[in-house]
Protein backbone atom coordinates (compact mmCIF):
# COMPACT_ATOMS: atom_id res chain seq x y z
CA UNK A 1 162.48 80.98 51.84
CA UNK A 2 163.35 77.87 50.51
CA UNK A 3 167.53 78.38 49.01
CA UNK A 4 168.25 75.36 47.54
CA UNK A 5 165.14 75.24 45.46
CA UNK A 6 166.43 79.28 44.17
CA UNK A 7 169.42 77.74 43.65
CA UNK A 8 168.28 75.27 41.51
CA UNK A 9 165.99 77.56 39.31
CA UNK A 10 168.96 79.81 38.86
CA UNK A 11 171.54 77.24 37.65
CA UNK A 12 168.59 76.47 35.21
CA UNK A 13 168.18 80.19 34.34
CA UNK A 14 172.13 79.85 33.96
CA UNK A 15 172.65 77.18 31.76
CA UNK A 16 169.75 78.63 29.67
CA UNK A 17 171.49 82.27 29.15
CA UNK A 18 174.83 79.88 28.38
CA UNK A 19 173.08 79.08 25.39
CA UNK A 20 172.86 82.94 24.42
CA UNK A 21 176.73 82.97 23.98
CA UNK A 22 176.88 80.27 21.08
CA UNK A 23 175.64 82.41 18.33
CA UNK A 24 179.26 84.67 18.66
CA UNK A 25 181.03 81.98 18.83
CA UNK A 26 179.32 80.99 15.22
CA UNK A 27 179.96 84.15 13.85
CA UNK A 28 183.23 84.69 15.05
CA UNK A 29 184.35 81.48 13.25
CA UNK A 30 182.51 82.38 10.43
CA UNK A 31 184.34 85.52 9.97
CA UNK A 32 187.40 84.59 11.31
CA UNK A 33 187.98 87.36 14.23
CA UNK A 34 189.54 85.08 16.78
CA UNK A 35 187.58 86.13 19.46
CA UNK A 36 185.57 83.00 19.55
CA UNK A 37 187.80 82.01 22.67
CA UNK A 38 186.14 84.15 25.04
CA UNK A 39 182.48 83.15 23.93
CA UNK A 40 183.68 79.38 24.66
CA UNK A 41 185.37 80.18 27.85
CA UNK A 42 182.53 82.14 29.06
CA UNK A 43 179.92 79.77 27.94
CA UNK A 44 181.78 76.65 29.59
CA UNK A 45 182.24 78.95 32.66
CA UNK A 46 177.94 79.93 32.61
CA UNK A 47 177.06 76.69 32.11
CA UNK A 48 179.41 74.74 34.68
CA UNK A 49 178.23 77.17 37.07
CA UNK A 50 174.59 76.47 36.41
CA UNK A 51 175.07 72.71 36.40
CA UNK A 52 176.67 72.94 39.67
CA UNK A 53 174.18 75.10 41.29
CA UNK A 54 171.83 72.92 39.91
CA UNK A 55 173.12 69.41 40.67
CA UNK A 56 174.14 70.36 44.36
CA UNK A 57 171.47 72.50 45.62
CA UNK A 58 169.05 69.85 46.73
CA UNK A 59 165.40 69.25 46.87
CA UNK A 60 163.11 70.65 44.37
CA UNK A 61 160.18 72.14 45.93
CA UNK A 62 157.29 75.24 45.10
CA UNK A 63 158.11 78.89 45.01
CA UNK A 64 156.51 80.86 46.88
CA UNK A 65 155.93 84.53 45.74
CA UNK A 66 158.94 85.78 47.89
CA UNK A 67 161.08 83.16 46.25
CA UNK A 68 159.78 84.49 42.90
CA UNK A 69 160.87 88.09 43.95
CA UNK A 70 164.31 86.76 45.31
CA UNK A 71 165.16 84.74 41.85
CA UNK A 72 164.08 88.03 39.65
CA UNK A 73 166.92 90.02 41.61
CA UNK A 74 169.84 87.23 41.75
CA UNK A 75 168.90 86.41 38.35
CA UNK A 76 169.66 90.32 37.07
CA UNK A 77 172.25 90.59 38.97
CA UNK A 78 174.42 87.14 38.08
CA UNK A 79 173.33 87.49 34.79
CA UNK A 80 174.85 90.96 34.06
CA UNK A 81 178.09 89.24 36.06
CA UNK A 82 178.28 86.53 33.80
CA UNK A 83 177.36 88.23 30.35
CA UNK A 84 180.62 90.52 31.55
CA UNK A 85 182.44 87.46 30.84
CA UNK A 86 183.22 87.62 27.20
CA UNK A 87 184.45 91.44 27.62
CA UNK A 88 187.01 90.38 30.63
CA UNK A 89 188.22 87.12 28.63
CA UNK A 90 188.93 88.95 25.18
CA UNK A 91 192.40 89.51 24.68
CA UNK A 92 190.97 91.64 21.74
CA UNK A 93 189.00 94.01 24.25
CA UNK A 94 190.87 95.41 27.52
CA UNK A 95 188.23 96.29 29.45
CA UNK A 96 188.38 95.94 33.48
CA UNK A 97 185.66 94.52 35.78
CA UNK A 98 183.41 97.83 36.24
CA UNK A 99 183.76 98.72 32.49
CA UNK A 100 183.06 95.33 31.28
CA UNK A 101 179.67 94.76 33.94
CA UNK A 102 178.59 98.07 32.63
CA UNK A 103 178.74 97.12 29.25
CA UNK A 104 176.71 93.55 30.04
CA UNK A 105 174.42 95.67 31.63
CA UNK A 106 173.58 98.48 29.29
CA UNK A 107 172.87 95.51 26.76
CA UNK A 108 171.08 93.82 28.97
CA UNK A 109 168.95 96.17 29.59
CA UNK A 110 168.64 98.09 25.96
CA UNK A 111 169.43 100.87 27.67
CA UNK A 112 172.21 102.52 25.02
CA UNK A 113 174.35 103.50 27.23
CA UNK A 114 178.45 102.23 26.58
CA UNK A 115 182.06 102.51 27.46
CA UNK A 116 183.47 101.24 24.21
């Protein structure tokens, strides 16, 4: 298993799915709801997380198919953690930890399924 080089190719996956959160903040200006805070927070938060995981996690070398496996699973898994983000940082939504993972992952996922 080589770490760093997951590491790396999930702060890239990171700052990538940052990019997902600036549409809201668009529309949340352009409609004035005031929520756009938690978009920015959560963005700055995704994508200084990838940067860092990225910038500090070494040497770049090849995947093998067991790294391949390995980033699939963190990937699902810190993604739905950090698309929760949003939902903990609103002060328009109270929504706890469990509630607000759910949520990232039901729409995630497409599955339908919500707390709200």
């Amino acid at each position: 298993m080589h770490f760093p080089t997951i590491l790396r190719v999930l702060g890239t996956l990171l700052m990538l799915f940052s990019l997902s959160m600036l549409p809201p903040i668009i529309v949340a200006l352009w409609y004035e709801y005031g929520a756009e805070m938690a978009f920015v927070w959560a963005f700055a938060i995704t994508l200084g997380t990838g940067l860092l995981l990225r910038l500090f996690s070494g040497a770049n070398q090849s995947l093998k198919i067991r790294d391949g496996f390995l980033v699939v699973v963190l990937f699902w898994a810190v993604l739905s953690l950090f698309g929760a983000l949003p939902f903990i940082l609103s002060i328009h939504v109270h929504m706890g930890f469990t509630n607000a993972v759910f949520e990232s992952v039901s729409g995630l996922t497409t599955t339908g399924s919500s707390m709200m």
